[in-house]
C-alpha atoms as a PDB file:
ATOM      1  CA  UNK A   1       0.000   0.000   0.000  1.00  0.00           C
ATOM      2  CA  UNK A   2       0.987   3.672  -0.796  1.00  0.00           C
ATOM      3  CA  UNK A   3      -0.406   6.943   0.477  1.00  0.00           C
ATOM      4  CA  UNK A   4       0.482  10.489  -1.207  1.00  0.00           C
ATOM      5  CA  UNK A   5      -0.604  13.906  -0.097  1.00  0.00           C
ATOM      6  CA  UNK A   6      -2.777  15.523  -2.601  1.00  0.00           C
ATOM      7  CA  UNK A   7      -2.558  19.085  -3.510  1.00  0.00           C
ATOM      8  CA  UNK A   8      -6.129  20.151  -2.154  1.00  0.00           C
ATOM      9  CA  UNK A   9      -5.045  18.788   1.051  1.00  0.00           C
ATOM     10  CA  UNK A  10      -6.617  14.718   0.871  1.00  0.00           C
ATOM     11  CA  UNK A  11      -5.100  11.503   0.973  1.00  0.00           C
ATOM     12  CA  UNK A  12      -4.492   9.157  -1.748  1.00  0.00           C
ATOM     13  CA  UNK A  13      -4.114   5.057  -1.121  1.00  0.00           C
ATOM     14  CA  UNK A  14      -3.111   2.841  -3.787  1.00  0.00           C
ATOM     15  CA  UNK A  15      -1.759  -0.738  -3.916  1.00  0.00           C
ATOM     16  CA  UNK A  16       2.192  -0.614  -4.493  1.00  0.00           C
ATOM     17  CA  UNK A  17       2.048  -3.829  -6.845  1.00  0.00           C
ATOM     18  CA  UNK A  18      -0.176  -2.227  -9.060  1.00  0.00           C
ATOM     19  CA  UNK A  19       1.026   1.392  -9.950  1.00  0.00           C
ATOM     20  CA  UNK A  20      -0.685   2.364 -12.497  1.00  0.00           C
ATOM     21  CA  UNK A  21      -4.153   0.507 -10.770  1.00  0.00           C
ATOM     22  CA  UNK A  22      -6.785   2.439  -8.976  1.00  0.00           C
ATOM     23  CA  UNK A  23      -6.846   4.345  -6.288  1.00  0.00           C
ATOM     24  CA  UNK A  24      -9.049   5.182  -3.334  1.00  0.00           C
ATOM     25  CA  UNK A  25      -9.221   9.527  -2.047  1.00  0.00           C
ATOM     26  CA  UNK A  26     -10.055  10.656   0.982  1.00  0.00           C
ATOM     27  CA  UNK A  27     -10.479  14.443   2.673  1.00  0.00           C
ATOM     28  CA  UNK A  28      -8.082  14.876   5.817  1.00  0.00           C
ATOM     29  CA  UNK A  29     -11.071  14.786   8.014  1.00  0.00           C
ATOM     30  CA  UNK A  30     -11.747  11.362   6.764  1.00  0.00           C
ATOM     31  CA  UNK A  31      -7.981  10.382   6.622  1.00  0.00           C
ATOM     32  CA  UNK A  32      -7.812  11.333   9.870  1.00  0.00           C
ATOM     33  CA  UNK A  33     -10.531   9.793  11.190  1.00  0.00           C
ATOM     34  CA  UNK A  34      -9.337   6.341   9.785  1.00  0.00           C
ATOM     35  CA  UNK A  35      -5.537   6.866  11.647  1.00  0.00           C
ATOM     36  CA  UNK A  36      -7.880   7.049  15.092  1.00  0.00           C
ATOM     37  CA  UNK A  37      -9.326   4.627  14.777  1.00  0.00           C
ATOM     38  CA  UNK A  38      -6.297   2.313  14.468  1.00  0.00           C
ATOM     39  CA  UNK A  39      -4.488   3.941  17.159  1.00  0.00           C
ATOM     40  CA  UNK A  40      -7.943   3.501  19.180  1.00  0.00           C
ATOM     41  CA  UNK A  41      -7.952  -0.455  18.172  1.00  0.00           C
ATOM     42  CA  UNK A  42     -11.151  -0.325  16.055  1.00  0.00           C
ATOM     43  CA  UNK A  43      -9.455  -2.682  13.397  1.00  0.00           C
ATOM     44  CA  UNK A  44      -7.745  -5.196  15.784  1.00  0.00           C
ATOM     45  CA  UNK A  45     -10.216  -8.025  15.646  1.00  0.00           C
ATOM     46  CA  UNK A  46      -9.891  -7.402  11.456  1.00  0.00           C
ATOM     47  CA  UNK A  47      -6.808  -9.647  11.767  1.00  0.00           C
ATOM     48  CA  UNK A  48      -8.195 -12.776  13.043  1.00  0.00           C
END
């Protein structure tokens, strides 16, 4: 996975395999809002 700053101020994810592939945008409010909720543990039980 790879994440770039955008110039209006948003996120950008993409899968590193596939560069040229699709990729997902988000606003900062909603990148941010993902990043606390893995430091709060929301996504621990993903990974069983």
């Amino acid at each position: 996975m790879e994440t770039a700053d955008l110039p209006c101020g948003g996120r950008a994810v993409r899968d590193s395999k596939i560069s040229n592939g699709p990729m997902l945008r988000f606003t900062s409010s909603e990148w941010q809002t993902f990043i606390g909720g893995i430091k709060n543990g929301e996504f621990d039980d993903l990974s069983r």
